[in-house]
N, C-alpha and C. Protein backbone atom coordinates (compact mmCIF):
# COMPACT_ATOMS: atom_id res chain seq x y z
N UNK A 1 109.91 72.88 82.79
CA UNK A 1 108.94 73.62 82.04
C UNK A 1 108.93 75.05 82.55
N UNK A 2 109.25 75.95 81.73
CA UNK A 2 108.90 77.71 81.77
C UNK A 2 107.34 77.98 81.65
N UNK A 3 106.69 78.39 83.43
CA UNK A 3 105.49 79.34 83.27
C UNK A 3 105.71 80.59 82.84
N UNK A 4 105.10 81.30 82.20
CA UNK A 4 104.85 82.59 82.52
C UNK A 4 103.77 83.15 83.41
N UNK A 5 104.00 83.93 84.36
CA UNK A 5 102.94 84.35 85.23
C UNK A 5 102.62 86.29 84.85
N UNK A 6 101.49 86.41 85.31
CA UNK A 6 101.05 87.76 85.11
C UNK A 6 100.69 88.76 86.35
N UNK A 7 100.48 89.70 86.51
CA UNK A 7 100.09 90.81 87.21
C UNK A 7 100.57 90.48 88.57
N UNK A 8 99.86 90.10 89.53
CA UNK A 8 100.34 90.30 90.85
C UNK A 8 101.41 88.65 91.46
N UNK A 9 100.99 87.66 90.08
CA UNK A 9 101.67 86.31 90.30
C UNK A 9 103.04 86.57 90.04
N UNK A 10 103.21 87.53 89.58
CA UNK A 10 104.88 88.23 89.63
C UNK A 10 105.11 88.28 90.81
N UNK A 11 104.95 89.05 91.43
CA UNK A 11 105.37 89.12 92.98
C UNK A 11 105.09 88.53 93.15
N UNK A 12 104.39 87.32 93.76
CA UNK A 12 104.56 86.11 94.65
C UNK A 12 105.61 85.05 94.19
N UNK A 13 105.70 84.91 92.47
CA UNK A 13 106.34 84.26 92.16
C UNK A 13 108.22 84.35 91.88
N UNK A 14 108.26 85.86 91.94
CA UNK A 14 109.46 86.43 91.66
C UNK A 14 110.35 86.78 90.49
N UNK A 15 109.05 86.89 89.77
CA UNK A 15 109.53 87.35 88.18
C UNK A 15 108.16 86.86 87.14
N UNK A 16 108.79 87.09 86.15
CA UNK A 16 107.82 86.96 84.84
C UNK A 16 107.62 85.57 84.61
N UNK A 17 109.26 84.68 84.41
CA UNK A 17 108.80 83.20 84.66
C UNK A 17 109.62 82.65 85.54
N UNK A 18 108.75 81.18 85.24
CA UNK A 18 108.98 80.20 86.71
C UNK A 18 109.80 78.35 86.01
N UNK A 19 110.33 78.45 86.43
CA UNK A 19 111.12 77.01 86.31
C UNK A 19 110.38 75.85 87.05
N UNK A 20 109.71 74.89 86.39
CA UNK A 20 109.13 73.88 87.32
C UNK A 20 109.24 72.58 86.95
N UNK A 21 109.81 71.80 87.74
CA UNK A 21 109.43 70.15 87.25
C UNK A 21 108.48 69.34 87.76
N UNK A 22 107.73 69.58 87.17
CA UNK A 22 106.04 68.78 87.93
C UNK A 22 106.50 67.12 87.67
N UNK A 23 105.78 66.86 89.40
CA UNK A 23 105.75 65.28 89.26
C UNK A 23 104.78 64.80 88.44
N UNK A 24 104.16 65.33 87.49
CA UNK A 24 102.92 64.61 86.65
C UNK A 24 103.44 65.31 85.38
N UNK A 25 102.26 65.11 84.75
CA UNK A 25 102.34 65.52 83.16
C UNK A 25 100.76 66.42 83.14
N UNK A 26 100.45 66.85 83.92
CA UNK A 26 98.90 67.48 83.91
C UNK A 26 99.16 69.20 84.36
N UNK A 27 98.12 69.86 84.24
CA UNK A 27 98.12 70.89 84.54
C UNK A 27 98.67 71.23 86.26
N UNK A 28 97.34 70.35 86.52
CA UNK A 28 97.12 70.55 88.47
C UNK A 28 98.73 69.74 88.60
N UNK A 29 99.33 69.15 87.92
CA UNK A 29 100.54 68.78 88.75
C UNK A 29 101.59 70.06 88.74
N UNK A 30 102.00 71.03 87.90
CA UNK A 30 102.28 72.28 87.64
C UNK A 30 101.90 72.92 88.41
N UNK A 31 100.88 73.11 88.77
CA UNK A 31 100.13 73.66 89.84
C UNK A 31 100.54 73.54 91.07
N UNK A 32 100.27 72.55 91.68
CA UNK A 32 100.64 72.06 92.71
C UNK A 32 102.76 72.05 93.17
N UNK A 33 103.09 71.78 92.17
CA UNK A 33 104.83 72.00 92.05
C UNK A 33 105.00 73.58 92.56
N UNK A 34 104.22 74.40 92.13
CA UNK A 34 104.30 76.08 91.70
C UNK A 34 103.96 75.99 93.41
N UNK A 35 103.34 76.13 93.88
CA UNK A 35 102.57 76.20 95.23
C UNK A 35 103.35 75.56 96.33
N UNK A 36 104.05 74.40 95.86
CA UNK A 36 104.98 74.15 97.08
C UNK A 36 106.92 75.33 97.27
N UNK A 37 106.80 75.65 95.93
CA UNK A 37 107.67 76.82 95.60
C UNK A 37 107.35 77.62 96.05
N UNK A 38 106.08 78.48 96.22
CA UNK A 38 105.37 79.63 96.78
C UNK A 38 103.92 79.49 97.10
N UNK A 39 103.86 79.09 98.35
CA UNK A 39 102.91 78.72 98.99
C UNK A 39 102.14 79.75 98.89
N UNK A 40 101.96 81.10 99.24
CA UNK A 40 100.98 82.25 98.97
C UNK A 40 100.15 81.80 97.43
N UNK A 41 100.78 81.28 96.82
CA UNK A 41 99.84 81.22 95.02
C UNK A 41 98.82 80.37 95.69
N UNK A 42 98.75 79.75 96.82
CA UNK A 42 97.64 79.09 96.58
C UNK A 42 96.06 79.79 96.76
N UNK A 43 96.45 80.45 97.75
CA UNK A 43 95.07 81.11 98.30
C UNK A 43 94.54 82.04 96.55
N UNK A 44 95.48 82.39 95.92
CA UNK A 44 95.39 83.06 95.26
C UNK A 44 94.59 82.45 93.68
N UNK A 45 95.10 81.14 93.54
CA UNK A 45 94.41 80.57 91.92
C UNK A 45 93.47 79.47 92.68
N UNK A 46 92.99 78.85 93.70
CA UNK A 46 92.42 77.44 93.87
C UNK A 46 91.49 77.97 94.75
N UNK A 47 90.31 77.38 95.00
CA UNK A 47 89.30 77.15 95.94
C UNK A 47 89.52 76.66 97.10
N UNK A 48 88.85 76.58 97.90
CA UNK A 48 88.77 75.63 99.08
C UNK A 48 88.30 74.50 98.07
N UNK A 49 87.71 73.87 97.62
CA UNK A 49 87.22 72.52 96.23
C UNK A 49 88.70 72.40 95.60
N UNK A 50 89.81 72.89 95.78
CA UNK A 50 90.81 72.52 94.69
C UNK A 50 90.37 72.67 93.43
N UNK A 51 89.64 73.87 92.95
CA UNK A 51 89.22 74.14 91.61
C UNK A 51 89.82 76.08 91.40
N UNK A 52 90.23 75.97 89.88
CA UNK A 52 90.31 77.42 89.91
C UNK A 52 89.50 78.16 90.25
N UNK A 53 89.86 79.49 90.54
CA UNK A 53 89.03 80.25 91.17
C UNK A 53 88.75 81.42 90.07
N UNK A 54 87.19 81.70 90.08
CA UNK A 54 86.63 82.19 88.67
C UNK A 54 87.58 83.48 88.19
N UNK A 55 88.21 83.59 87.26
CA UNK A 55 88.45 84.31 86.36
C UNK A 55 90.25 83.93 86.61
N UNK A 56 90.40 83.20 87.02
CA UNK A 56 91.64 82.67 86.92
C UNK A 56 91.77 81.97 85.41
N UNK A 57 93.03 82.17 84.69
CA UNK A 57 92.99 81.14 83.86
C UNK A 57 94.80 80.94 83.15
N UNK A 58 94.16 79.39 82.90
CA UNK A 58 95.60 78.90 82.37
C UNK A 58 95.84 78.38 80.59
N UNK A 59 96.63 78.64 80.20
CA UNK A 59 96.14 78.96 78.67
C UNK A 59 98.19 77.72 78.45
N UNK A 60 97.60 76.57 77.83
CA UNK A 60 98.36 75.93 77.22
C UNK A 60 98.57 75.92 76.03
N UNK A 61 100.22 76.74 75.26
CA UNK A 61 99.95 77.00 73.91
C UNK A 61 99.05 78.02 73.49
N UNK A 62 98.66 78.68 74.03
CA UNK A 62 97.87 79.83 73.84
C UNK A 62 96.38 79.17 73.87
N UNK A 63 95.81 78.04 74.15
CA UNK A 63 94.26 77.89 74.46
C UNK A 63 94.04 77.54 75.72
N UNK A 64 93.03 78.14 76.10
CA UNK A 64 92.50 77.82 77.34
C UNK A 64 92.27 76.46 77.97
N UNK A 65 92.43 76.43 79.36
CA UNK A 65 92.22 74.37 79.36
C UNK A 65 90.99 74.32 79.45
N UNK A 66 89.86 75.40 79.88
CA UNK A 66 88.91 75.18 79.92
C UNK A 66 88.20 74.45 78.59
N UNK A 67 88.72 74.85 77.40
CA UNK A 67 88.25 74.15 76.35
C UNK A 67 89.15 72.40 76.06
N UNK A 68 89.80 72.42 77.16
CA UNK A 68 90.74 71.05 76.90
C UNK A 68 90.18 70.10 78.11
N UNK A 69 90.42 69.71 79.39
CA UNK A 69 90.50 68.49 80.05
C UNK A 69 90.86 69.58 81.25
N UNK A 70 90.56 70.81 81.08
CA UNK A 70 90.38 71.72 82.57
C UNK A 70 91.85 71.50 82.94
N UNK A 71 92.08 71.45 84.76
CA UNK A 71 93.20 70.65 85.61
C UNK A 71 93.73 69.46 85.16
N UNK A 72 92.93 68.51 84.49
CA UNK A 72 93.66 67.25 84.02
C UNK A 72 94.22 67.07 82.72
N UNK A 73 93.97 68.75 81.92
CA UNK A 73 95.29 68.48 80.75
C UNK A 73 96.31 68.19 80.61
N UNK A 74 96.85 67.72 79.95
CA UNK A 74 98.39 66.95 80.06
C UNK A 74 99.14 68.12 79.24
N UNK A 75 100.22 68.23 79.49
CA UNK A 75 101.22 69.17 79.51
C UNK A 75 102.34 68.54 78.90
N UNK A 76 103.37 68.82 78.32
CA UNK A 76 104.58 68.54 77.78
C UNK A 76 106.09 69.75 78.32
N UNK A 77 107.53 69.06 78.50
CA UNK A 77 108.12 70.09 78.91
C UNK A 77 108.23 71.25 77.71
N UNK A 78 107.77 71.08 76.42
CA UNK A 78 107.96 72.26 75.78
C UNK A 78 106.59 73.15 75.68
N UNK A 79 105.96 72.95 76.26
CA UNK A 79 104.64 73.46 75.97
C UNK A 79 104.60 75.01 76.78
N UNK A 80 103.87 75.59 75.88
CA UNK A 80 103.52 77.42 76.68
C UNK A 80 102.90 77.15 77.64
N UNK A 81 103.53 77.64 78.70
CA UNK A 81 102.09 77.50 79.75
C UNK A 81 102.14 79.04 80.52
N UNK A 82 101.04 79.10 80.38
CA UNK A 82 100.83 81.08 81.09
C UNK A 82 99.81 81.04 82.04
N UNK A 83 99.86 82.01 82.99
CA UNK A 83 99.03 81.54 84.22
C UNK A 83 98.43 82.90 84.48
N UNK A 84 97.11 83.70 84.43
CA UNK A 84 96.45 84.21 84.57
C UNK A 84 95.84 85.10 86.10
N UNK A 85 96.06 85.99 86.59
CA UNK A 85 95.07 86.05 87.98
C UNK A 85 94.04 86.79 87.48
N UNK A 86 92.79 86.97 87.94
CA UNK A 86 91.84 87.71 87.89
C UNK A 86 91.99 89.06 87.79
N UNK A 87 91.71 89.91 87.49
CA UNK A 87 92.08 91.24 86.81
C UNK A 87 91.00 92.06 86.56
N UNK A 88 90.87 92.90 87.55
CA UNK A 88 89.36 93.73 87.83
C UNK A 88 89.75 95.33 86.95
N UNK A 89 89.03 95.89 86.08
CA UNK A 89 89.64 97.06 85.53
C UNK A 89 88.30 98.40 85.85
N UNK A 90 88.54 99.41 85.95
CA UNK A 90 87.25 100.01 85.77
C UNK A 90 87.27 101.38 84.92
């Protein structure tokens, strides 16, 4: 499955996208795959709770999971998946 990542998840991640084969079919398994690839993403999208961290967001197919099953959406290998960091503007 192809992430796309944004703003500073470029640099940690090493480009625009990311190649991943998650042992699950869920979001947090993507997640978790991404993080053992580049351990720095973690401090960066998750809590100490293993929950995103506010204004993080992950948009499957272009909708948010927050409107789906959050972390436990299920995912497909063709599916968009884009990964969000928080993004302060002034």
């Amino acid at each position: 499955m192809q992430v796309k990542v944004f703003a500073n998840l470029r640099q940690i991640c090493g480009g625009v996208t990311v190649e991943v084969h998650p042992d699950g079919d869920r979001v947090i398994d993507v997640l978790e795959k991404m993080i053992l690839m580049f351990p720095p993403l973690e401090e960066e999208i998750f809590t100490e709770e293993r929950k995103l961290k506010p204004f993080v967001h992950v948009y499957i197919n272009g909708r948010n999971i927050i409107h789906e099953d959050d972390l436990q959406t299920k995912v497909t290998e063709t599916d968009q998946f884009a990964l969000f960091p928080p993004v302060a503007g002034g």
